[in-house]
C-alpha atoms as a PDB file:
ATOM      1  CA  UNK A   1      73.717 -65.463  21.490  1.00  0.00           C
ATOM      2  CA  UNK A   2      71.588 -63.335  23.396  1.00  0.00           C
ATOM      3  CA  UNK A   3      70.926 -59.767  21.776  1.00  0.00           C
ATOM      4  CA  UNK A   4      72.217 -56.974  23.341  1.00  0.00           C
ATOM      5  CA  UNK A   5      70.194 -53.864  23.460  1.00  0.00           C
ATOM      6  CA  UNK A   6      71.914 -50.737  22.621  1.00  0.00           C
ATOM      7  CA  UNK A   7      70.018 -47.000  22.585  1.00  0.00           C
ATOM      8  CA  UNK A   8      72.082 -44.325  20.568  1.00  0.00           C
ATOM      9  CA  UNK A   9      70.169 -41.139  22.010  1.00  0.00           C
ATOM     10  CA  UNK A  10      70.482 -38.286  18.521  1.00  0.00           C
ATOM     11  CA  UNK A  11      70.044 -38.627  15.288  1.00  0.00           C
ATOM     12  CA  UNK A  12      72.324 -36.121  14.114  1.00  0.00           C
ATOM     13  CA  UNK A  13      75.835 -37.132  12.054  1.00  0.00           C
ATOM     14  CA  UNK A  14      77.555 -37.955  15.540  1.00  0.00           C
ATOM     15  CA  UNK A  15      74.286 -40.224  16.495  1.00  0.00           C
ATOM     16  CA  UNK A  16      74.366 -41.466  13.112  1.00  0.00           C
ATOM     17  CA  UNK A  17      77.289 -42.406  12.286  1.00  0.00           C
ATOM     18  CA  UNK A  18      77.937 -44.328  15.946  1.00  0.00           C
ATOM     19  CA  UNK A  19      74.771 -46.183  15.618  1.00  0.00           C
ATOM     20  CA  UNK A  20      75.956 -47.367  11.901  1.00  0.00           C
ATOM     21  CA  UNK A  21      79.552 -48.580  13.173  1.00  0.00           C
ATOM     22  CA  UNK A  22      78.227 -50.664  16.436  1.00  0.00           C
ATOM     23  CA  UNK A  23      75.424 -52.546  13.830  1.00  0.00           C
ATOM     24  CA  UNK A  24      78.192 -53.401  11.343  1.00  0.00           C
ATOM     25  CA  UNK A  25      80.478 -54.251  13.843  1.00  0.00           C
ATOM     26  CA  UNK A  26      78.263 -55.998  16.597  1.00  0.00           C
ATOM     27  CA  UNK A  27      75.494 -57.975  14.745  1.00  0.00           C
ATOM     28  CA  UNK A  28      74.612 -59.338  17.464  1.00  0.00           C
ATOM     29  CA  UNK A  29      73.296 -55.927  18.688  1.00  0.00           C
ATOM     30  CA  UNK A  30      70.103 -54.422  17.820  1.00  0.00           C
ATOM     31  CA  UNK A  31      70.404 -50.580  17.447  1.00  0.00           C
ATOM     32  CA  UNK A  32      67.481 -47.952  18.007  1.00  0.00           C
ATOM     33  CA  UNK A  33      68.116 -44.264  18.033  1.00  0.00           C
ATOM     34  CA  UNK A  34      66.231 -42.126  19.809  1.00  0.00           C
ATOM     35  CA  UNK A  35      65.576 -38.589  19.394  1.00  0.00           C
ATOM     36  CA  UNK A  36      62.979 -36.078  19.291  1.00  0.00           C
ATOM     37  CA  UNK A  37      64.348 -34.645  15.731  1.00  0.00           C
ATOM     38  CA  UNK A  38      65.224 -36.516  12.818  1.00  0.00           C
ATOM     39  CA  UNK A  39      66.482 -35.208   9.247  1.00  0.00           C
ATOM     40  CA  UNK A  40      65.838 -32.584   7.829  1.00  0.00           C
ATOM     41  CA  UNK A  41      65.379 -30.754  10.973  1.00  0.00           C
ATOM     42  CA  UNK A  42      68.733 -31.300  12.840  1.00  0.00           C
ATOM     43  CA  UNK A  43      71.832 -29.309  13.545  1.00  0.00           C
ATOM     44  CA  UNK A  44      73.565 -31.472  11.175  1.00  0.00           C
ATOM     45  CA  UNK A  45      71.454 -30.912   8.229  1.00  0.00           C
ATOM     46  CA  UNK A  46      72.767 -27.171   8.319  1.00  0.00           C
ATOM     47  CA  UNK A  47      76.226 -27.769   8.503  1.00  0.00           C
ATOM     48  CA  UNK A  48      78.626 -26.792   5.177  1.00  0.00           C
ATOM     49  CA  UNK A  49      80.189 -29.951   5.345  1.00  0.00           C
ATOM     50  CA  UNK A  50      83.694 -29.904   4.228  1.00  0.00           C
ATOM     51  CA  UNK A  51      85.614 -32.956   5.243  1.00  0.00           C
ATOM     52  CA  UNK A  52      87.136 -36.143   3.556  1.00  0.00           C
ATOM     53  CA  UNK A  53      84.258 -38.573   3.512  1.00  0.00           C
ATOM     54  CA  UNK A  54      85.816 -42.465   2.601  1.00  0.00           C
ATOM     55  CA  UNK A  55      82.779 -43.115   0.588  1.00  0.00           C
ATOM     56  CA  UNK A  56      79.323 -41.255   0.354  1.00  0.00           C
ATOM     57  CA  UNK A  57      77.333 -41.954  -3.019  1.00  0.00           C
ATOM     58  CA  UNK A  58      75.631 -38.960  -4.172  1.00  0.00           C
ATOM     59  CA  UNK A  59      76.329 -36.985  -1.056  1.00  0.00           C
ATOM     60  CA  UNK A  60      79.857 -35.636  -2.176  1.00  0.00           C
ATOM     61  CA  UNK A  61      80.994 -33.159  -4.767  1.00  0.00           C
ATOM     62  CA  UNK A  62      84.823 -32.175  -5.539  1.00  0.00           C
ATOM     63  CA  UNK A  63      85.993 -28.676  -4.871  1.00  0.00           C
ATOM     64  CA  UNK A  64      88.384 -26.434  -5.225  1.00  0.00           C
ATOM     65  CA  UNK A  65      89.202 -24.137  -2.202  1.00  0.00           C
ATOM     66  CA  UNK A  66      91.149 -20.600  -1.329  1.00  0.00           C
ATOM     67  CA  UNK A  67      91.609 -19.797   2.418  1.00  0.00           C
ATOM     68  CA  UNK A  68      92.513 -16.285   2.787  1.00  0.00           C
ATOM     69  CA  UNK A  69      94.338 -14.619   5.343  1.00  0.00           C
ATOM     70  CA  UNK A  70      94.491 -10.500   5.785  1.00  0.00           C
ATOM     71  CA  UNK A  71      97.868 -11.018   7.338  1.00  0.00           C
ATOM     72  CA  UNK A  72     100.106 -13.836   6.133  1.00  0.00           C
ATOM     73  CA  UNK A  73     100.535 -16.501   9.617  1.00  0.00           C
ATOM     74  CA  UNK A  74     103.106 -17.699  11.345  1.00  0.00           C
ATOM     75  CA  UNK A  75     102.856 -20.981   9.641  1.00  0.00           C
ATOM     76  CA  UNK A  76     102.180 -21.257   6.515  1.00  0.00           C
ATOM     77  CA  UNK A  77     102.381 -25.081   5.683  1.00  0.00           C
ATOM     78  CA  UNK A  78      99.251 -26.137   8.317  1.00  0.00           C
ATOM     79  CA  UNK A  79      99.384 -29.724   9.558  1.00  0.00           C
ATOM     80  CA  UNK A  80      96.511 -30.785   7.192  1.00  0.00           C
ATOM     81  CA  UNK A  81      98.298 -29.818   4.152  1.00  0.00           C
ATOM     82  CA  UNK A  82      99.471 -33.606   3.290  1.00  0.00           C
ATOM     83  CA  UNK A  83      95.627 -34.924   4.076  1.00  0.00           C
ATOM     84  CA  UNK A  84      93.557 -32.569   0.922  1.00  0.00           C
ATOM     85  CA  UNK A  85      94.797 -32.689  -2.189  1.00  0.00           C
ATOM     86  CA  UNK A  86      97.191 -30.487  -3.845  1.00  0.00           C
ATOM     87  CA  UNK A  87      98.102 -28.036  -1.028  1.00  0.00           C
ATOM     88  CA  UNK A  88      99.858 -25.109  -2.453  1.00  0.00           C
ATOM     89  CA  UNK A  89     100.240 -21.253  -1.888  1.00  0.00           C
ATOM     90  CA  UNK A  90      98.269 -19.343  -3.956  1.00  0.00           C
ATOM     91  CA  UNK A  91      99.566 -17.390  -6.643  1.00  0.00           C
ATOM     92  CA  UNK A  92     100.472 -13.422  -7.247  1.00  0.00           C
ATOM     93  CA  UNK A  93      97.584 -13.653  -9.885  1.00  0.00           C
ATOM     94  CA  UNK A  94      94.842 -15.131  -8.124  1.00  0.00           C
ATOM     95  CA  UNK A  95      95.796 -13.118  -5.059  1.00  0.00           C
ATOM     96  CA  UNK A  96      95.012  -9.758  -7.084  1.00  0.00           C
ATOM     97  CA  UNK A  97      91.341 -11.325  -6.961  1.00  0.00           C
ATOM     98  CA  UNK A  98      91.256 -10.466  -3.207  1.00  0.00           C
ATOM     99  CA  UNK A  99      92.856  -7.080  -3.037  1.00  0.00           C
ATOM    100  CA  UNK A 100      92.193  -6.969   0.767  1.00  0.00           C
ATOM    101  CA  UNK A 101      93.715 -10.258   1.800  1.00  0.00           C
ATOM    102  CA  UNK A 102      97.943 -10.430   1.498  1.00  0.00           C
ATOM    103  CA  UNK A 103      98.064 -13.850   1.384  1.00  0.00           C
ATOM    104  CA  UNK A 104      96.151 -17.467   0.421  1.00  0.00           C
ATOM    105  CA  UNK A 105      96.135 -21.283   0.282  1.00  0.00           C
ATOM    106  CA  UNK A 106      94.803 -23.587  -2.566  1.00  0.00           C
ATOM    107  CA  UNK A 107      93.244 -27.352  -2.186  1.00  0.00           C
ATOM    108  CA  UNK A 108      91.417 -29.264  -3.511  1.00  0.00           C
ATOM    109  CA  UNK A 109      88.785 -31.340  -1.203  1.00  0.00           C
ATOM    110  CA  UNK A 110      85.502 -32.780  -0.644  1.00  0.00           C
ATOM    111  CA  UNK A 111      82.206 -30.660   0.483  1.00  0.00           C
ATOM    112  CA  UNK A 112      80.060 -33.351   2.016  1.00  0.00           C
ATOM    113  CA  UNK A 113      76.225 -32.552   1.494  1.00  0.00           C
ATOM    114  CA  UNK A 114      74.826 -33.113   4.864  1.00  0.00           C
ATOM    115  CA  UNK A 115      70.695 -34.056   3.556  1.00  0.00           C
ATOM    116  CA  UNK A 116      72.335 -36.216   1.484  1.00  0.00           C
ATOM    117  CA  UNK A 117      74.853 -38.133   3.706  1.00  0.00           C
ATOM    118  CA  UNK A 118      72.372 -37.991   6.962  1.00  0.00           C
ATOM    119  CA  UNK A 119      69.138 -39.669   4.644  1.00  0.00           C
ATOM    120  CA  UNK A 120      72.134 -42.068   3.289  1.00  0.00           C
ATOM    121  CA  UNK A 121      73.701 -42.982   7.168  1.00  0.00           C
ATOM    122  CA  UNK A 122      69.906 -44.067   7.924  1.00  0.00           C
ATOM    123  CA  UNK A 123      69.891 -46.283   5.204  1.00  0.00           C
ATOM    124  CA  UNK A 124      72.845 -47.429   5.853  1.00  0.00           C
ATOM    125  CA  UNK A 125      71.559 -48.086   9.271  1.00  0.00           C
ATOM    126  CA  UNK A 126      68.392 -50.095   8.530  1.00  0.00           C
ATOM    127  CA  UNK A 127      69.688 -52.625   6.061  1.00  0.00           C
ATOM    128  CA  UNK A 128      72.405 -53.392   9.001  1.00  0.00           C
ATOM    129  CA  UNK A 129      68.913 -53.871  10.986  1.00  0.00           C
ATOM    130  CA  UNK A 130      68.682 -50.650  13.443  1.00  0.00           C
ATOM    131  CA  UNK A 131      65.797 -48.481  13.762  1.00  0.00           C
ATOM    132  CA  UNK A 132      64.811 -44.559  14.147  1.00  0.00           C
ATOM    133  CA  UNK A 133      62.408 -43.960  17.486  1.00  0.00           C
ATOM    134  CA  UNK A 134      60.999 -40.525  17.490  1.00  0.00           C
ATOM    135  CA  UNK A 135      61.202 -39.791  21.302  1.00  0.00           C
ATOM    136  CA  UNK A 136      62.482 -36.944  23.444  1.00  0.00           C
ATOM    137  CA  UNK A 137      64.765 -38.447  25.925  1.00  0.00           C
ATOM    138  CA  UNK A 138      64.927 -37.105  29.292  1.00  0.00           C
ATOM    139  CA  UNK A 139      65.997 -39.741  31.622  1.00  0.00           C
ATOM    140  CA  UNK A 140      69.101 -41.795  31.415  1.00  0.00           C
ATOM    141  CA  UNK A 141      68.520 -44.112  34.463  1.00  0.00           C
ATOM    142  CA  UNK A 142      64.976 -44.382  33.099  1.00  0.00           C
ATOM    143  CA  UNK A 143      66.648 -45.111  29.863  1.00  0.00           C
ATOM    144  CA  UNK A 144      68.602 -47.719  30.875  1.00  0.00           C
ATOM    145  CA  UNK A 145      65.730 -50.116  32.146  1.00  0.00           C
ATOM    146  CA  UNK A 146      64.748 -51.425  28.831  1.00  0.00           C
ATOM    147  CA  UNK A 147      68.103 -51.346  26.989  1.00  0.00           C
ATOM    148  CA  UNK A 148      71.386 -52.732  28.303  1.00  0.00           C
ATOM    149  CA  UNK A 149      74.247 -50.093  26.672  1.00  0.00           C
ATOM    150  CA  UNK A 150      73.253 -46.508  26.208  1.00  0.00           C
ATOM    151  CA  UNK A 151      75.560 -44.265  23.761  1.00  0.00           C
ATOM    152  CA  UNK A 152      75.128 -40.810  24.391  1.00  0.00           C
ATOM    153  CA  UNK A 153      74.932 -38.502  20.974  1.00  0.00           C
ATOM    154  CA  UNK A 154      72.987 -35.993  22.044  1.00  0.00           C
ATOM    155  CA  UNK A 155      75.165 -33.089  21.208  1.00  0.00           C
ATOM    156  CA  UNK A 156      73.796 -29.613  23.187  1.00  0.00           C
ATOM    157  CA  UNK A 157      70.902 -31.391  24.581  1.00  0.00           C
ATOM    158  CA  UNK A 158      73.632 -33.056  26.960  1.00  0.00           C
ATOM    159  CA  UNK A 159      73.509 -29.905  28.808  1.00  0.00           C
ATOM    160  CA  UNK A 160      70.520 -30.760  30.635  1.00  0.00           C
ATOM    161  CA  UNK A 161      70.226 -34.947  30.003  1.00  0.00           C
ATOM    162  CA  UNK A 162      73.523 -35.079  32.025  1.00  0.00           C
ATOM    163  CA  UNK A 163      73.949 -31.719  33.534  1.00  0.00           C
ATOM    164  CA  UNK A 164      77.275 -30.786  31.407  1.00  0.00           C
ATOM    165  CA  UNK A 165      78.009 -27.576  31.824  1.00  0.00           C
ATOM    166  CA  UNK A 166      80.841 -27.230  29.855  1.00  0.00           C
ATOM    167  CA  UNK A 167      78.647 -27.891  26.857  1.00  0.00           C
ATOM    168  CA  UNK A 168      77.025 -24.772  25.177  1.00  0.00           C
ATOM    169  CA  UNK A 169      76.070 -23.329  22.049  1.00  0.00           C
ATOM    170  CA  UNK A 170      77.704 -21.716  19.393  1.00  0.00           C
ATOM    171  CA  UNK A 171      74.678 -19.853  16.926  1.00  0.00           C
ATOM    172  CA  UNK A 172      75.683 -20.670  13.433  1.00  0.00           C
ATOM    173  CA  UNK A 173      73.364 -18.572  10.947  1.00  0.00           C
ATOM    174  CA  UNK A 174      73.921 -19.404   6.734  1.00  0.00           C
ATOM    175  CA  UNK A 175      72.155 -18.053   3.787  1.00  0.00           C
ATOM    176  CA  UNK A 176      71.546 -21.020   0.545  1.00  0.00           C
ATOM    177  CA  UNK A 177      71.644 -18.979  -2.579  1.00  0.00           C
ATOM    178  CA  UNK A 178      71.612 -19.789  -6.166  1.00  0.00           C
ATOM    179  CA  UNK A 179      75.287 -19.623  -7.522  1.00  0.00           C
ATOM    180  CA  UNK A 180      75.897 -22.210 -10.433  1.00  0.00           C
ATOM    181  CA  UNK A 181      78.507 -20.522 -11.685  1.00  0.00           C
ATOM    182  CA  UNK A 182      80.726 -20.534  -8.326  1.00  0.00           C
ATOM    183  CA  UNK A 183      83.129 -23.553  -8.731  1.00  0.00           C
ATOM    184  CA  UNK A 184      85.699 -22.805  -5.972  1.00  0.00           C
ATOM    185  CA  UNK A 185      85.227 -22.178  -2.350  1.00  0.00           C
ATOM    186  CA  UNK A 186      86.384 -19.714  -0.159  1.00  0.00           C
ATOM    187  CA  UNK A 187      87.268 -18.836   3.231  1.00  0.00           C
ATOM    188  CA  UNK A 188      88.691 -16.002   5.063  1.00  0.00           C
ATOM    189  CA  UNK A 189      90.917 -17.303   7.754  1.00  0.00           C
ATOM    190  CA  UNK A 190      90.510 -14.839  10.666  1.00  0.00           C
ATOM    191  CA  UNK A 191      86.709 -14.257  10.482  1.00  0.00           C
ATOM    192  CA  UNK A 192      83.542 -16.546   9.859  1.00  0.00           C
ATOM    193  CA  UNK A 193      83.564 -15.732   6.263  1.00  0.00           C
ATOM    194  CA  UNK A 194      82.739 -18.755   3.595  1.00  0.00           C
ATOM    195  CA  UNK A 195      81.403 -19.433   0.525  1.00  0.00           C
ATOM    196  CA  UNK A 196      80.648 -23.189  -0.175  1.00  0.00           C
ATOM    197  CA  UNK A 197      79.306 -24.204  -3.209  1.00  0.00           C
ATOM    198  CA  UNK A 198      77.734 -27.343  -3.520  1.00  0.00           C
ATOM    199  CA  UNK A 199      75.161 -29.715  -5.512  1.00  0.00           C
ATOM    200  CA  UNK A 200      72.266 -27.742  -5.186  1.00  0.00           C
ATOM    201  CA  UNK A 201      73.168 -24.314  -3.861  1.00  0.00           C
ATOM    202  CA  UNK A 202      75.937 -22.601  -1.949  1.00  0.00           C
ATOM    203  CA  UNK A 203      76.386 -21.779   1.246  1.00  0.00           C
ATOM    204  CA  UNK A 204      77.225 -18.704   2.279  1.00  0.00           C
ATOM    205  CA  UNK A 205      78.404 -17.707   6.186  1.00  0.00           C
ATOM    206  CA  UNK A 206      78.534 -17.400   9.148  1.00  0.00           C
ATOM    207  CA  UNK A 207      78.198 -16.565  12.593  1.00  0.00           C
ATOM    208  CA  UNK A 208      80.341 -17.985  15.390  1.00  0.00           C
ATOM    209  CA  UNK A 209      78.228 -16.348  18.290  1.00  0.00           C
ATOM    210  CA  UNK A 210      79.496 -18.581  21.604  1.00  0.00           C
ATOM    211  CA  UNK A 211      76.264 -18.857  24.088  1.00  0.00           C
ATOM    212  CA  UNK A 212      73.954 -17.637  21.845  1.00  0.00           C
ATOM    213  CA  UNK A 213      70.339 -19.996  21.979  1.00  0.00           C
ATOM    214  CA  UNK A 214      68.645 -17.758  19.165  1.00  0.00           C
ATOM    215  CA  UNK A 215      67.076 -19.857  17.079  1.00  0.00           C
ATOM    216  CA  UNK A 216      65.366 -17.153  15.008  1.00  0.00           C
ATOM    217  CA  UNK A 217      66.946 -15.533  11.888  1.00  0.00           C
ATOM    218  CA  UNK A 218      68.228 -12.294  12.391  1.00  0.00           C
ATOM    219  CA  UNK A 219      68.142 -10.273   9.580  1.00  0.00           C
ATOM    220  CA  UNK A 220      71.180  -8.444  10.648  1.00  0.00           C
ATOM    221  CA  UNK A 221      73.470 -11.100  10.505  1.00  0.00           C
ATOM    222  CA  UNK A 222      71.835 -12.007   7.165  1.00  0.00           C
ATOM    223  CA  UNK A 223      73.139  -8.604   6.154  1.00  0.00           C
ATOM    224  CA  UNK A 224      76.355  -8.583   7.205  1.00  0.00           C
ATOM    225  CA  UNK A 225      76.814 -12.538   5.518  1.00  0.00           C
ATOM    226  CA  UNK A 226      75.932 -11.294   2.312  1.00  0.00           C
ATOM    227  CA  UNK A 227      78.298  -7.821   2.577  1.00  0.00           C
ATOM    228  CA  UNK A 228      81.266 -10.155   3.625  1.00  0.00           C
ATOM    229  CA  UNK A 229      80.396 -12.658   0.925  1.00  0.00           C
ATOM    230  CA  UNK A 230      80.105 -10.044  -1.693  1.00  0.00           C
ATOM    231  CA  UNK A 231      83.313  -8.588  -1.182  1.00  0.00           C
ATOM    232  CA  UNK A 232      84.893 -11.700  -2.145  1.00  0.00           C
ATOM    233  CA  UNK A 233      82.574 -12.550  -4.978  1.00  0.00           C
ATOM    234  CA  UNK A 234      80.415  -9.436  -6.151  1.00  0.00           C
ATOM    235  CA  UNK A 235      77.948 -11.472  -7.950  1.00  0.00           C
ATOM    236  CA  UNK A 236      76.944 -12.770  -4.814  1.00  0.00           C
ATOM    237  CA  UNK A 237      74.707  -9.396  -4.202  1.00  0.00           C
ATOM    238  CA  UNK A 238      72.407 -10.231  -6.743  1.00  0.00           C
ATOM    239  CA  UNK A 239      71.965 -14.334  -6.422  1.00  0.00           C
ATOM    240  CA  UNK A 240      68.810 -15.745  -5.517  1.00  0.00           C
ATOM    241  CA  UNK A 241      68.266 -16.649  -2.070  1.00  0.00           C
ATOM    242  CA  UNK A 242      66.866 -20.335  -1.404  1.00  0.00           C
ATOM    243  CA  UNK A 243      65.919 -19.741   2.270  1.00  0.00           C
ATOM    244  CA  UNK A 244      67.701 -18.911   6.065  1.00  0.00           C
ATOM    245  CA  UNK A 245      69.206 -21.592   8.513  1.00  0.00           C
ATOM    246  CA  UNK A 246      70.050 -21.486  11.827  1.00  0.00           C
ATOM    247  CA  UNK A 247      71.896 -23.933  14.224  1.00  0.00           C
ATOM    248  CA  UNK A 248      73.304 -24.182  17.374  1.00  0.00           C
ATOM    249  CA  UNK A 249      76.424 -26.456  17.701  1.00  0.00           C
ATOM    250  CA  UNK A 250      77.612 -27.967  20.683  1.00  0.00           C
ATOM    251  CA  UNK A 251      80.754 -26.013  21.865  1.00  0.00           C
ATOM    252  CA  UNK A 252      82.604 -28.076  24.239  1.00  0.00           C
ATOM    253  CA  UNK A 253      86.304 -27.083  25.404  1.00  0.00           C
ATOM    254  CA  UNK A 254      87.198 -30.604  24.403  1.00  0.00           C
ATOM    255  CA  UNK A 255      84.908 -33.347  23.107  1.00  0.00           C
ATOM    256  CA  UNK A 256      84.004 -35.621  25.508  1.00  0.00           C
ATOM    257  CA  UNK A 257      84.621 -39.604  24.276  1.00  0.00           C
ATOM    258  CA  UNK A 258      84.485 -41.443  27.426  1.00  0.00           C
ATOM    259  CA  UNK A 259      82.691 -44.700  29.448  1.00  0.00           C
ATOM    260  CA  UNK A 260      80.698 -44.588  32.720  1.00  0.00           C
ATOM    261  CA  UNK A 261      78.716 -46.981  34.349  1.00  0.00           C
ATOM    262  CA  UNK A 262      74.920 -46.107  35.825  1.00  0.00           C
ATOM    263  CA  UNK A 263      73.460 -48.416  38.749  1.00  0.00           C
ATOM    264  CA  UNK A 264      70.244 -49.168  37.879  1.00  0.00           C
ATOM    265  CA  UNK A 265      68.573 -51.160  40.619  1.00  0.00           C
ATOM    266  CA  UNK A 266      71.218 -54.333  40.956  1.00  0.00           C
ATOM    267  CA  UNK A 267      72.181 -53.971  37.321  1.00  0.00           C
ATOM    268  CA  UNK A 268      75.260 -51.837  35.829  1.00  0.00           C
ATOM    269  CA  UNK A 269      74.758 -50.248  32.329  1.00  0.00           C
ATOM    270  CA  UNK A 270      77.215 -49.222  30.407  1.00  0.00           C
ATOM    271  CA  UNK A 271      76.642 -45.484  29.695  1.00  0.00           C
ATOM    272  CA  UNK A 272      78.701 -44.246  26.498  1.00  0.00           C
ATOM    273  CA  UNK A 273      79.566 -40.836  25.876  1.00  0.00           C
ATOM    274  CA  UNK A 274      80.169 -38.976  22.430  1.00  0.00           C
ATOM    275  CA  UNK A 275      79.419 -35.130  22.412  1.00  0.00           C
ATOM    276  CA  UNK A 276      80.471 -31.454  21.918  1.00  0.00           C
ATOM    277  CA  UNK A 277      82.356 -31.755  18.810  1.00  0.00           C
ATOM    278  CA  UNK A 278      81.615 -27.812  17.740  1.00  0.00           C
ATOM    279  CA  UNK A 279      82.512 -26.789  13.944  1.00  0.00           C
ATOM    280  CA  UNK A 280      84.204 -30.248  14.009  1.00  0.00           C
ATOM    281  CA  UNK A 281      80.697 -32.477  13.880  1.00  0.00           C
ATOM    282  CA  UNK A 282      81.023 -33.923  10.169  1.00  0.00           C
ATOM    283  CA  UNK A 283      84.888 -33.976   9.812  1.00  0.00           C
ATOM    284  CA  UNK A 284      85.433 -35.783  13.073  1.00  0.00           C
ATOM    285  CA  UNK A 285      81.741 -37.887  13.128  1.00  0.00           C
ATOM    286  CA  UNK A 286      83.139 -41.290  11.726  1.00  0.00           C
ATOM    287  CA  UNK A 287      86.197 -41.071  13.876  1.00  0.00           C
ATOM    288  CA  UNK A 288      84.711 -40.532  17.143  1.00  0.00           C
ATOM    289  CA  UNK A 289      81.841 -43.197  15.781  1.00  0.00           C
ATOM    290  CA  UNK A 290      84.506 -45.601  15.762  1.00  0.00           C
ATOM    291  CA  UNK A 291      86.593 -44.874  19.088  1.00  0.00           C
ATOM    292  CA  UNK A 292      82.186 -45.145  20.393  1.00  0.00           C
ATOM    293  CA  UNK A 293      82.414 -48.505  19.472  1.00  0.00           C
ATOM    294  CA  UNK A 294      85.484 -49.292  20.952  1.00  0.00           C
ATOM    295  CA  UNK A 295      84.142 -48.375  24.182  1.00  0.00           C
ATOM    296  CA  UNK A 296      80.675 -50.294  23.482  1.00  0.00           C
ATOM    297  CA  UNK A 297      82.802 -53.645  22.663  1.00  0.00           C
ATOM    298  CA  UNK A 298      84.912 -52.802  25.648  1.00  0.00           C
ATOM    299  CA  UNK A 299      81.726 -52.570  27.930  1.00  0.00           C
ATOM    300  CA  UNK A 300      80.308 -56.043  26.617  1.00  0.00           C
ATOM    301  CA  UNK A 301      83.715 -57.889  27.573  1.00  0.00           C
ATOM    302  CA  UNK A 302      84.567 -56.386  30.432  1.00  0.00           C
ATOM    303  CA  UNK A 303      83.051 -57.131  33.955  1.00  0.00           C
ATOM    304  CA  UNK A 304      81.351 -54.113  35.083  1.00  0.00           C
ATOM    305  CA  UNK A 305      82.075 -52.676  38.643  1.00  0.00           C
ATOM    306  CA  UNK A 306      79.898 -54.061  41.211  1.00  0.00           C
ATOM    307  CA  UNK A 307      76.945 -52.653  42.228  1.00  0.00           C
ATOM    308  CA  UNK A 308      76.165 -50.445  44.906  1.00  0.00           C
ATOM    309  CA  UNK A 309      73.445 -52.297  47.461  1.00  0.00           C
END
């Protein structure tokens, strides 16, 4: 059979994880993702990371978690309460740990360390035979004349490679400070609040600042990180900081998951779409990767729409 060229355009956990499912899936495929930044230096690589990965060696750590609310909601049993483990309210004992919050919820879950699980995807990704390409693409149609299905990952950039509009950022700013002793992470429900501890350090946020392309630290928003996070754990005000991240997620109304078709001289290439997940990136990655590859599989059976002469 005749190989089928497919170009996954990002590299981050979205681009990632959709270029890994259509190489194990479609061997018959040959995968390159393109993108002008690779790991360490992606969105991705910043994220906190708290999901329920299938299987990730050495990217994965077991915690425990408190979500805190100032005001107790409307519904207190959420509809992911049968997906972590051990859902529970908390009790009138650990509550008096967080004198200003009136009510809490206890799991237990998975913090997914996002160095770890992005250097393991690409791994992943060349033993199934796909490559990395280090190139800033710009062009789509362009694209499309040396690869016969594109898969669009590109996550904010799509802004501008496909004029979306409804795509935009969302500034996310985290400090990394050294907290061994922190075994349980927390979360204030009504603000951007969190403590995550991890492997190597824990993350401490955020910011949730909607059209915001600052890329820079500001050492504002550093301040008011640590006061929030020190409220809930005091120790925090005196813990080493590793270093400063910022990222810019793709804010999208609703993701867009979807199939077109681009004319490219007489030929029509299927143009796949996977983008604007938000918060939601490493959570919702594999699932979206795999509803990608529907549409990919779809593309290669189907008879495309005629072209335009």
């Amino acid at each position: 059979m005749k190989k089928v060229k497919v170009a996954v355009v990002g590299a981050g956990v979205v681009g990632l994880s959709t270029a890994v499912c259509i190489s194990e899936a479609l061997p018959f495929c040959t995968i390159t993702v393109l993108a002008e930044k690779f790991s360490p230096d992606t969105t991705s690589d910043i994220a906190a990371g708290i999901l329920l990965p299938k299987e990730i060696p050495d990217s994965k750590s077991n915690v425990s978690r408190y979500q805190l609310f100032r005001e107790v909601p409307k519904i207190t049993r959420p509809y992911w309460a049968d997906i972590v483990f051990g859902f529970r309210t908390m009790t009138n004992h650990e509550m008096k740990r967080f004198p200003n919050s009136t009510y809490g919820q206890a799991v237990t879950t998975l913090k997914c360390e996002s160095i770890r699980y992005l250097s393991w995807l690409e791994k992943r990704l060349t033993k199934a035979g796909g490559q990395m390409k280090q190139d800033k693409v710009t062009d789509f149609q362009q694209l499309a004349q040396s690869y016969d299905v594109l898969v669009n990952c590109s996550g904010l950039g799509a802004r501008y490679l496909v004029g979306d509009e409804q795509v935009h950022p969302v500034r996310g700013q985290i400090i990394k400070v050294y907290g061994p002793w922190l075994k349980h992470f927390i979360r204030e429900a009504e603000t951007t609040t969190y403590i995550y501890p991890g492997i190597d350090y824990v993350t401490l946020g955020g910011t949730q600042q909607v059209n915001d392309w600052r890329l820079e630290v500001d050492e504002d928003d550093s301040k008011d990180i640590m006061q929030r996070c020190s409220t809930f754990v005091p120790s925090l005000s005196t813990a080493q900081v590793l270093g400063e991240k910022v990222g810019l997620r793709p804010g999208r109304r609703n993701l867009r998951l979807e199939r077109e078709w681009l004319q490219v001289q007489e030929r029509m290439v299927p143009l796949v779409h996977n983008y604007g997940h938000g918060s939601w990136g490493i959570s919702l990655s594999w699932g979206t990767a795999l509803e990608a590859l529907d549409l990919v599989r779809k593309s290669l059976h189907e008879k495309p729409p005629h072209a335009r002469l």
